[in-house]
N, C-alpha and C. Protein backbone atom coordinates (compact mmCIF):
# COMPACT_ATOMS: atom_id res chain seq x y z
N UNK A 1 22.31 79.79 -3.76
CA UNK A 1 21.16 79.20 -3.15
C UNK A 1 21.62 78.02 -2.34
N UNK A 2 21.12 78.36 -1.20
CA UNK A 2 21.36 77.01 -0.43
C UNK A 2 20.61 75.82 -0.28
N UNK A 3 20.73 74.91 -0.85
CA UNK A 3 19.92 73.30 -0.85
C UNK A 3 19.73 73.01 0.54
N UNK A 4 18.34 72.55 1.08
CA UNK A 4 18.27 72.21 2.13
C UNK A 4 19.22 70.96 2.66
N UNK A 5 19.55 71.17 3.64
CA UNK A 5 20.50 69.46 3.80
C UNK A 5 19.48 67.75 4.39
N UNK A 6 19.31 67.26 3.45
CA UNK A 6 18.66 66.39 3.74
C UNK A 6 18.53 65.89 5.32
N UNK A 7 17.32 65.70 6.05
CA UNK A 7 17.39 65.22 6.94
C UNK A 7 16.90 63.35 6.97
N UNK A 8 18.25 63.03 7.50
CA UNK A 8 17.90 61.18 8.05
C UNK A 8 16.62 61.09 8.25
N UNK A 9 15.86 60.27 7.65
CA UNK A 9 14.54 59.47 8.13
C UNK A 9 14.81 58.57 8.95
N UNK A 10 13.63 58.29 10.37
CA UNK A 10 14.02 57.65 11.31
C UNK A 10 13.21 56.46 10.60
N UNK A 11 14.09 55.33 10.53
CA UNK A 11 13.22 53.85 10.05
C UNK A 11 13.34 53.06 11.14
N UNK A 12 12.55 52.08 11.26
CA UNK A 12 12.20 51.06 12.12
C UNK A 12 13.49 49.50 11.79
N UNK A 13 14.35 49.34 12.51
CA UNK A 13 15.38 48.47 12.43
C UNK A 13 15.05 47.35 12.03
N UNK A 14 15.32 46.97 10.99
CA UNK A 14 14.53 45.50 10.16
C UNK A 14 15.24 44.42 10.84
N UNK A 15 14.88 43.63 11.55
CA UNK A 15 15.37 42.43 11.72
C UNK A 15 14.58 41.02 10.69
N UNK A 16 15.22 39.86 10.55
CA UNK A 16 14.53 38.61 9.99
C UNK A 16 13.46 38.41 10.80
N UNK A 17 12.42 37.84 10.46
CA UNK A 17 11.47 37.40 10.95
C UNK A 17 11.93 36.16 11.86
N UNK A 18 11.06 36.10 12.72
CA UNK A 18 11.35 35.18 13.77
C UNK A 18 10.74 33.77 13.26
N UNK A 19 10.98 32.75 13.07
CA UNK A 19 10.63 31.32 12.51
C UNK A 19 10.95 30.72 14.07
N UNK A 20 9.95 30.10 14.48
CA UNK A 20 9.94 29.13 15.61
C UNK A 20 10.83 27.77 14.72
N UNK A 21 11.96 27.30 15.90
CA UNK A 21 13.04 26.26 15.70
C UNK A 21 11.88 25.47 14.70
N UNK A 22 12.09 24.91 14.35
CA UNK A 22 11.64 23.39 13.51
C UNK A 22 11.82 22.36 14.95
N UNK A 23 10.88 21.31 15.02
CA UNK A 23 11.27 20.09 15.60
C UNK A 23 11.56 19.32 14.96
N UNK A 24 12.88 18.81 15.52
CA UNK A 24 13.70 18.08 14.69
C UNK A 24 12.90 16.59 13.88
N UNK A 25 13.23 16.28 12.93
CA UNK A 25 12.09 15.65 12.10
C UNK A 25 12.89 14.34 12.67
N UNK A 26 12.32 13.18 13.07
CA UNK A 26 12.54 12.06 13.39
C UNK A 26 12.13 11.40 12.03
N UNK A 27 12.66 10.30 11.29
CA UNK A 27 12.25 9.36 10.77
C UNK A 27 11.24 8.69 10.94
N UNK A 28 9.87 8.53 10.33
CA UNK A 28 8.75 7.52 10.48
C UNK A 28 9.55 6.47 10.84
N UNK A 29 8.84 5.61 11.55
CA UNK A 29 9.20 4.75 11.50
C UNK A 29 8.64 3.89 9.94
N UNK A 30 9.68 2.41 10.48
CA UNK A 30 9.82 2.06 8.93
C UNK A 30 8.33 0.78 9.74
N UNK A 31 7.39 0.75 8.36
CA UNK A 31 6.08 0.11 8.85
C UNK A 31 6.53 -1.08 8.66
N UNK A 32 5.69 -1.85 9.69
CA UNK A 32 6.00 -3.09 10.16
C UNK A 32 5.67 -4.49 8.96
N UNK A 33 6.73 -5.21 8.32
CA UNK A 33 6.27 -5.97 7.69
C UNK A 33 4.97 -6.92 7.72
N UNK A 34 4.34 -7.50 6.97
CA UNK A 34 2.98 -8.12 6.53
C UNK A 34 3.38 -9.21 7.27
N UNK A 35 1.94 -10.02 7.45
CA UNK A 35 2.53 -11.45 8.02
C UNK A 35 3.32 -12.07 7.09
N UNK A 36 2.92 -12.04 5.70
CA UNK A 36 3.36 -12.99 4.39
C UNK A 36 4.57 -12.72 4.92
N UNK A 37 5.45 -11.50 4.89
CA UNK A 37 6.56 -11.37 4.79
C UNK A 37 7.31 -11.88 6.22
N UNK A 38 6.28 -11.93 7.20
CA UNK A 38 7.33 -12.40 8.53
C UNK A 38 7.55 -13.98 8.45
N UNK A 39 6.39 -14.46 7.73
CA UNK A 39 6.77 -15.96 7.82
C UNK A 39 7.76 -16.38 6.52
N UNK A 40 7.98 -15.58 5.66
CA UNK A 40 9.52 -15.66 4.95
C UNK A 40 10.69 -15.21 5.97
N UNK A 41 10.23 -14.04 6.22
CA UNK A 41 11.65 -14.05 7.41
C UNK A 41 11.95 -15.29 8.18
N UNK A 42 10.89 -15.84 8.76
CA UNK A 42 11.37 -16.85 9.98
C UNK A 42 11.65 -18.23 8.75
N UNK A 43 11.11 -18.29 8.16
CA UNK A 43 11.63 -19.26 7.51
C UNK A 43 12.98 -19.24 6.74
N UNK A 44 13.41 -18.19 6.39
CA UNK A 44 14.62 -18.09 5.70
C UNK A 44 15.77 -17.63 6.86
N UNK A 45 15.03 -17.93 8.41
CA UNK A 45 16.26 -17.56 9.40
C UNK A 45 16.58 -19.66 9.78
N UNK A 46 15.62 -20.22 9.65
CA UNK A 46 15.69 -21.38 9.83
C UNK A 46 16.25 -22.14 8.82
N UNK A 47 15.79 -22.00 7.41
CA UNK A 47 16.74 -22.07 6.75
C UNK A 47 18.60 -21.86 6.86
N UNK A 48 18.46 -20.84 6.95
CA UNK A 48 20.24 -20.45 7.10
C UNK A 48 20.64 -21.11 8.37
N UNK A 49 19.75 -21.53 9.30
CA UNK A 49 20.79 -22.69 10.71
C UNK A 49 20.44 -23.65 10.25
N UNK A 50 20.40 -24.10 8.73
CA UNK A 50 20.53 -25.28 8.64
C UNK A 50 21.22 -25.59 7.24
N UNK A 51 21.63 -24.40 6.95
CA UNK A 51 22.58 -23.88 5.92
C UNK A 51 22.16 -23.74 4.33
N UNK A 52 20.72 -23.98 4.21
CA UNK A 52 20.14 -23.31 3.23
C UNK A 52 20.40 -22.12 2.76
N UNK A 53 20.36 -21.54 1.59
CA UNK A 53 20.21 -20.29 0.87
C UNK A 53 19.13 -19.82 1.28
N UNK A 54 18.28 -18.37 1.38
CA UNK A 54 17.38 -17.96 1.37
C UNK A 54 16.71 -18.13 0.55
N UNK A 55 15.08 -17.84 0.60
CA UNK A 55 14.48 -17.53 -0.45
C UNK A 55 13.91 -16.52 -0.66
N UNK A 56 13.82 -16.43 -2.28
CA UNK A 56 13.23 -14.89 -2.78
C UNK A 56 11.76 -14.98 -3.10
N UNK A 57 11.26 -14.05 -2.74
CA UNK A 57 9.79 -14.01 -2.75
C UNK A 57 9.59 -13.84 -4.57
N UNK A 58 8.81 -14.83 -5.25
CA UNK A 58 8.43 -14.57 -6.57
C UNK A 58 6.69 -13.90 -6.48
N UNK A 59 6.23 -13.49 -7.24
CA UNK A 59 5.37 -12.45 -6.93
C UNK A 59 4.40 -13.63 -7.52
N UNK A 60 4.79 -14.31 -8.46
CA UNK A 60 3.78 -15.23 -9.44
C UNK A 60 3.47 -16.42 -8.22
N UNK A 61 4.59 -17.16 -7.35
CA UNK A 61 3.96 -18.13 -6.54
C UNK A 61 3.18 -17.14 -5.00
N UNK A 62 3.53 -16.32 -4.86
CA UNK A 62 2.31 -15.25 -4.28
C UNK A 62 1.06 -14.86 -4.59
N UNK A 63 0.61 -14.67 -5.52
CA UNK A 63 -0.50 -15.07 -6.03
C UNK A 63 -0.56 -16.15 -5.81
N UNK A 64 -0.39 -17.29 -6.11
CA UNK A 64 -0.52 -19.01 -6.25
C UNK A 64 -1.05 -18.96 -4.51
N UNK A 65 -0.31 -18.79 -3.55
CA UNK A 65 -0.43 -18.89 -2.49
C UNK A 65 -1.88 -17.95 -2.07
N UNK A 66 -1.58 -16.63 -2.27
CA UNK A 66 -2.60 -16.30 -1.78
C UNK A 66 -4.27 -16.54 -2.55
N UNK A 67 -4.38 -17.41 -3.43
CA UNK A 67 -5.74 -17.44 -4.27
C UNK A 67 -5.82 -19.06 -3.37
N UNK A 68 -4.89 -19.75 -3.50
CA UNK A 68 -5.22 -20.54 -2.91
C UNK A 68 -6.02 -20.81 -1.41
N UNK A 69 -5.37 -19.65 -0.40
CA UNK A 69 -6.10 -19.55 0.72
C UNK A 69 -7.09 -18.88 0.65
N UNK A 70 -7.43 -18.41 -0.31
CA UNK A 70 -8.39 -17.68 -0.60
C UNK A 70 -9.96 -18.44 -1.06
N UNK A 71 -9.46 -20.01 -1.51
CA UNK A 71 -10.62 -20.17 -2.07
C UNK A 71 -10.85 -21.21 -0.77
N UNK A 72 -9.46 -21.81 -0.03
CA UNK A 72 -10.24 -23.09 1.49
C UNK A 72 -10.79 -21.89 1.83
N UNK A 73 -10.49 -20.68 2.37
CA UNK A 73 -11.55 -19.67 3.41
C UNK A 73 -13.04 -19.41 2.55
N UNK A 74 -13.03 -19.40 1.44
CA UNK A 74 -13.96 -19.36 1.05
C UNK A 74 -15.27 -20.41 0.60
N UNK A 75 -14.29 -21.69 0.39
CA UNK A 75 -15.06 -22.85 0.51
C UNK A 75 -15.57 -24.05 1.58
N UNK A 76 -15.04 -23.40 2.38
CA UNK A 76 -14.60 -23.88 4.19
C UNK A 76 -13.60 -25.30 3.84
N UNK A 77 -12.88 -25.74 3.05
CA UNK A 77 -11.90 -27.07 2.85
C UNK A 77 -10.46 -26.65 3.25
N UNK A 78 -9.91 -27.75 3.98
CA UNK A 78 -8.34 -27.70 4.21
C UNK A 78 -7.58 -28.76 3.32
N UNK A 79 -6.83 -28.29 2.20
CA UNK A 79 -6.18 -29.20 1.56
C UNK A 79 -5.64 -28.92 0.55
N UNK A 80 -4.29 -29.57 -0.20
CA UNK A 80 -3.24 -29.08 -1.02
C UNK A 80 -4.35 -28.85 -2.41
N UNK A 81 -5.22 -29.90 -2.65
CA UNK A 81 -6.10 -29.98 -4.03
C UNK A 81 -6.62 -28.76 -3.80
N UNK A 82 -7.08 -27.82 -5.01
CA UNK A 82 -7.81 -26.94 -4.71
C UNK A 82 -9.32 -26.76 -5.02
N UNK A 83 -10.51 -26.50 -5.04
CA UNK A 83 -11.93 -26.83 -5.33
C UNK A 83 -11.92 -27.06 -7.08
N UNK A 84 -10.85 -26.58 -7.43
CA UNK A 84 -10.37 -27.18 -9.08
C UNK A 84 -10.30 -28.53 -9.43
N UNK A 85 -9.26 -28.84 -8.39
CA UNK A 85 -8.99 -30.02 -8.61
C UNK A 85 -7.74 -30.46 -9.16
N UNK A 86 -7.04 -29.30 -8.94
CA UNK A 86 -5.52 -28.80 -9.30
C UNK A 86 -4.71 -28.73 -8.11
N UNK A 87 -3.52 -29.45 -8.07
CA UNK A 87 -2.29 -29.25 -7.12
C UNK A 87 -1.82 -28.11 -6.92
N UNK A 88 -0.69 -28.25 -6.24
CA UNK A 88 0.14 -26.79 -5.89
C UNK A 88 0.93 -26.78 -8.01
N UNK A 89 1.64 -27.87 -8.55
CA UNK A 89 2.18 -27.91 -9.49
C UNK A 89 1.10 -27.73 -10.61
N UNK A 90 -0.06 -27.49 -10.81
CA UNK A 90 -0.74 -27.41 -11.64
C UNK A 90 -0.99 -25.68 -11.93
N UNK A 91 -1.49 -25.16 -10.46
CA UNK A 91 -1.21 -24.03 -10.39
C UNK A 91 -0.15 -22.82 -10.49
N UNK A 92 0.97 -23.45 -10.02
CA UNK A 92 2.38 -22.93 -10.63
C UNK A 92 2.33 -22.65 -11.96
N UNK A 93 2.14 -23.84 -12.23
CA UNK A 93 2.49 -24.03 -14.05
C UNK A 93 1.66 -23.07 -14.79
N UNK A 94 0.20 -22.93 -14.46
CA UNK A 94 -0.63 -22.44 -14.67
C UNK A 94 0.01 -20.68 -14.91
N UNK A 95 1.20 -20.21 -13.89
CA UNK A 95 1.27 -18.78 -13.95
C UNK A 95 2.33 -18.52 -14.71
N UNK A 96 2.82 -19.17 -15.65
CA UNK A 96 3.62 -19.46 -16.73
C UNK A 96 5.21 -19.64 -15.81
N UNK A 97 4.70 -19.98 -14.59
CA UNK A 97 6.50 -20.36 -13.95
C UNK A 97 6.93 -21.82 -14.12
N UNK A 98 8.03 -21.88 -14.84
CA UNK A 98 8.39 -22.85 -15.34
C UNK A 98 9.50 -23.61 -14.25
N UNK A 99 8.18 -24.82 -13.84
CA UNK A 99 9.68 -25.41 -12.38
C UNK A 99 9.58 -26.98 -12.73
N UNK A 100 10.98 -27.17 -11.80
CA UNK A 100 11.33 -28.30 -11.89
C UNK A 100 10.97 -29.08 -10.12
N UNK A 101 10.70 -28.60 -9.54
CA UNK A 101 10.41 -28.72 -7.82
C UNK A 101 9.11 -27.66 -7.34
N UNK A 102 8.24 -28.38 -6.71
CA UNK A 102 7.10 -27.25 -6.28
C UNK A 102 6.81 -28.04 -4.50
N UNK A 103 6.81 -27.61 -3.98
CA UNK A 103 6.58 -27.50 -2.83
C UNK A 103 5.02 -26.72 -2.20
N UNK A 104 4.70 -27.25 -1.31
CA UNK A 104 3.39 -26.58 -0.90
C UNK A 104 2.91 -27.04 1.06
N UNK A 105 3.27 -25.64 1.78
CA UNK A 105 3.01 -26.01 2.73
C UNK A 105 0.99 -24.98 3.54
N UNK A 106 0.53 -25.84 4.11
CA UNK A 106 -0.55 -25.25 4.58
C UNK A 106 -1.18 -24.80 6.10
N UNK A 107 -1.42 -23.91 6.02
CA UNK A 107 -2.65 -23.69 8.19
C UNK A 107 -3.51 -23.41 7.94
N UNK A 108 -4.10 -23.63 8.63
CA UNK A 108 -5.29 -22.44 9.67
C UNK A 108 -5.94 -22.41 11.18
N UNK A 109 -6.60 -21.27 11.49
CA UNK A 109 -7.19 -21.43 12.91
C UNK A 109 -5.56 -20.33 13.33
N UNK A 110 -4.74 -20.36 12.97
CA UNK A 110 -3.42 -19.41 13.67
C UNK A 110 -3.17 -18.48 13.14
N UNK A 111 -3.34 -17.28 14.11
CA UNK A 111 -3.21 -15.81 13.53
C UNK A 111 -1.63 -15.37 13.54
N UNK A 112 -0.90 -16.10 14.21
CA UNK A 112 0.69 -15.46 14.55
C UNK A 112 1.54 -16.60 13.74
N UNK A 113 2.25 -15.21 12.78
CA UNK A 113 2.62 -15.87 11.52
C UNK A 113 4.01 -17.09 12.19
N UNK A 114 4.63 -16.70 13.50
CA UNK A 114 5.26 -17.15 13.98
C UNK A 114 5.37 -18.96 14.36
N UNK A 115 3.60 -18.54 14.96
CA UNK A 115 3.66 -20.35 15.63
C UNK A 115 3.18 -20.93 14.08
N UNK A 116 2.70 -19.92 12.95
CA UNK A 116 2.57 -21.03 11.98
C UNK A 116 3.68 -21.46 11.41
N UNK A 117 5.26 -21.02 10.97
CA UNK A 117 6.32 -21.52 11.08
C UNK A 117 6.68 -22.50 12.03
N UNK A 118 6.48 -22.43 13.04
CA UNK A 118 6.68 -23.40 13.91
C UNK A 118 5.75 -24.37 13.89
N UNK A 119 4.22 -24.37 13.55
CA UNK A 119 3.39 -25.74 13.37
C UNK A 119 4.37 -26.49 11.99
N UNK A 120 4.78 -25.62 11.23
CA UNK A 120 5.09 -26.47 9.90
C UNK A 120 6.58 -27.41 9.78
N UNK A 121 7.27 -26.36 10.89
CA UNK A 121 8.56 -27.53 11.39
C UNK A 121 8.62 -28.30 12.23
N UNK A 122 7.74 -28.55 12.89
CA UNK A 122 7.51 -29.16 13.80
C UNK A 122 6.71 -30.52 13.13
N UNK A 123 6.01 -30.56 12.23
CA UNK A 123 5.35 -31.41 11.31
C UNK A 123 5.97 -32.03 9.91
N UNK A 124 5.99 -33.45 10.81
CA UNK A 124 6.99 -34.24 9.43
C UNK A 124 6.31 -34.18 8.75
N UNK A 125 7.06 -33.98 7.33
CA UNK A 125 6.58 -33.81 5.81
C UNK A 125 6.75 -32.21 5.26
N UNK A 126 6.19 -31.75 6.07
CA UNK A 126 6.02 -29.85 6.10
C UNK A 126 7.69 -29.53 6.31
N UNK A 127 8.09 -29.89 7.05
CA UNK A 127 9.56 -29.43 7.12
C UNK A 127 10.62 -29.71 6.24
N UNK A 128 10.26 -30.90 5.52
CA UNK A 128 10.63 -31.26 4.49
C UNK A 128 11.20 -30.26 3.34
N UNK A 129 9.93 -29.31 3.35
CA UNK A 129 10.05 -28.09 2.41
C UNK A 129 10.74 -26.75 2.78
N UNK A 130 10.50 -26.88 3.79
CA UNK A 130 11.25 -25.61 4.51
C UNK A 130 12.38 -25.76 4.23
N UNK A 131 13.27 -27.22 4.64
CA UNK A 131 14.96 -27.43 4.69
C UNK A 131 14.97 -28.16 3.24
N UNK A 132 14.68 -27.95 2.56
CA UNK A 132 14.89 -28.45 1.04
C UNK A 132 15.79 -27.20 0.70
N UNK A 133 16.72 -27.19 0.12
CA UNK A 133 17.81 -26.09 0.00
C UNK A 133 17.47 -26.30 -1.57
N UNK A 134 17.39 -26.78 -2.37
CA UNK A 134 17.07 -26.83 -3.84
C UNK A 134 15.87 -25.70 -4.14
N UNK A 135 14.98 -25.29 -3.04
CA UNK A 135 14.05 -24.75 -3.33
C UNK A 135 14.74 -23.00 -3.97
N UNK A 136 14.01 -22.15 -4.36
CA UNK A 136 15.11 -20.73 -4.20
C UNK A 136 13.92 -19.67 -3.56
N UNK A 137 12.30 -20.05 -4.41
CA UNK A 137 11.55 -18.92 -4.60
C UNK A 137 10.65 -19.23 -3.62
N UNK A 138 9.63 -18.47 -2.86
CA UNK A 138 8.85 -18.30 -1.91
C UNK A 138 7.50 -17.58 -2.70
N UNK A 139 6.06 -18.05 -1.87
CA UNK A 139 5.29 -17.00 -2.12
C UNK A 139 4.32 -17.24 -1.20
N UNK A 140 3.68 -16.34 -0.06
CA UNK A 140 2.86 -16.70 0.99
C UNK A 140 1.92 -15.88 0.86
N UNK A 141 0.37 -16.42 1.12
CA UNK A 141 -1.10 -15.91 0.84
C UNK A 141 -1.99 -15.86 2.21
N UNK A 142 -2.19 -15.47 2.27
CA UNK A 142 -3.36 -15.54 3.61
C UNK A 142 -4.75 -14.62 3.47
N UNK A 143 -5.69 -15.48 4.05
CA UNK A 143 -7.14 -15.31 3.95
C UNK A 143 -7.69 -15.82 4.88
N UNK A 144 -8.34 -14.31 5.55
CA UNK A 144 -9.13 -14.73 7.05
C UNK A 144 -10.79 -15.08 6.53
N UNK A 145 -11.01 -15.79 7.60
CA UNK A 145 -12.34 -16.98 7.43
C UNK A 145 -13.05 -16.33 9.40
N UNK A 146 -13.82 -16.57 9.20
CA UNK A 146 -14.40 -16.76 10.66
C UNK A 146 -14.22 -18.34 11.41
N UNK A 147 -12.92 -18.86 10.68
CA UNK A 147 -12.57 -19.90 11.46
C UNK A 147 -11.14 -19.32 11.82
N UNK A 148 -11.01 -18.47 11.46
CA UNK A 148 -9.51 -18.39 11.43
C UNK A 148 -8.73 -18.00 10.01
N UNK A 149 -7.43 -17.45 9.94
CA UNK A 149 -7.08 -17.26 8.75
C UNK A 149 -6.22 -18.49 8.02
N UNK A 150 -6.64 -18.47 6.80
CA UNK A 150 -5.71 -19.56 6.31
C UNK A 150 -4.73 -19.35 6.12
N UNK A 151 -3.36 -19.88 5.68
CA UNK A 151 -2.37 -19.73 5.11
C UNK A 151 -1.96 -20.46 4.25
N UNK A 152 -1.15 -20.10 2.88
CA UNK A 152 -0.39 -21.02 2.19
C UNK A 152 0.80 -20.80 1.55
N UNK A 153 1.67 -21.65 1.89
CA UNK A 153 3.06 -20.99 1.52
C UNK A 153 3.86 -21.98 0.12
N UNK A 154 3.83 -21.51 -0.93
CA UNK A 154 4.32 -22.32 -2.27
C UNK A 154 5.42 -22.18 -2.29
N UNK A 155 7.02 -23.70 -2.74
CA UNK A 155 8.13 -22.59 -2.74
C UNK A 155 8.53 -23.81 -4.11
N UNK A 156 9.80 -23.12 -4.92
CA UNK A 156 9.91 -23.42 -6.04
C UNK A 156 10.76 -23.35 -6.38
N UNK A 157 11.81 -24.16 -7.20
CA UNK A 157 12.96 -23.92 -7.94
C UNK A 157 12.19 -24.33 -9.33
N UNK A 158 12.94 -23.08 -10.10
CA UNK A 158 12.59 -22.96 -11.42
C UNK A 158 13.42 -24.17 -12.38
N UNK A 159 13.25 -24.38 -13.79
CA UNK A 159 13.93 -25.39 -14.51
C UNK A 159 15.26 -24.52 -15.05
């Protein structure tokens, strides 16, 4: 008996599927730091031309800073006392940071974190704190008002 001889099936030539290129993935950009954080930058670039150490942002005098501008925008007052009746060192202390130096610089009415670095060196007493090299820690708050935003910048060496 003769077996039929198989005949080839005609199939359709498989190729991969076609995937359109990818566009090449660019990196987000990296988002643009906060004001808080630009007026540590400029201050810790002024610092170092004057041969200070930098400072490190503590998260506890950040709070301090930002409740503070928080309550002149809210109480319409410009001034280190706060509607407490508490200093910059009362409030520190208050966030269980234990210092031996407290510093406290203040604005408002200026939205560009820039010229407010520059109102504060430019102003004897205020600069004082900036070029104090004893200082280590930083913490900057801001709170807009319909006068303008406040700012307050606390800086601190611990005991």
């Amino acid at each position: 008996a003769v077996s039929p001889t198989p005949t080839p099936s005609r199939t359709a030539a498989t190729r991969p599927p076609t995937v359109p290129p990818s566009p090449s993935a660019s990196p987000a950009p990296a988002p643009r730091p906060g004001p808080d954080a630009r007026v540590v930058t400029r201050v810790n670039t002024l610092r170092a031309a004057n041969g200070c150490p930098e400072l490190e942002t503590d998260p506890r005098l950040t709070e301090v800073a930002q409740r503070h501008s928080e309550d002149m925008a809210a109480r319409n007052y410009f001034d280190h006392t706060d509607s407490s009746g508490r200093g910059a060192g009362d409030r520190v202390g208050a966030t269980g940071y234990a210092w031996s130096a407290v510093g406290e610089t203040i604005a408002t009415g200026m939205s560009d974190p820039a010229a407010v670095v520059e109102e504060w060196r430019n102003s004897p007493g205020r600069d004082d704190d900036i070029f104090n090299c004893d200082f280590v820690h930083v913490g900057v708050g801001i709170a807009d008002s319909p006068r303008g935003p406040y700012w307050t910048q606390v800086l601190a060496t611990p005991r």
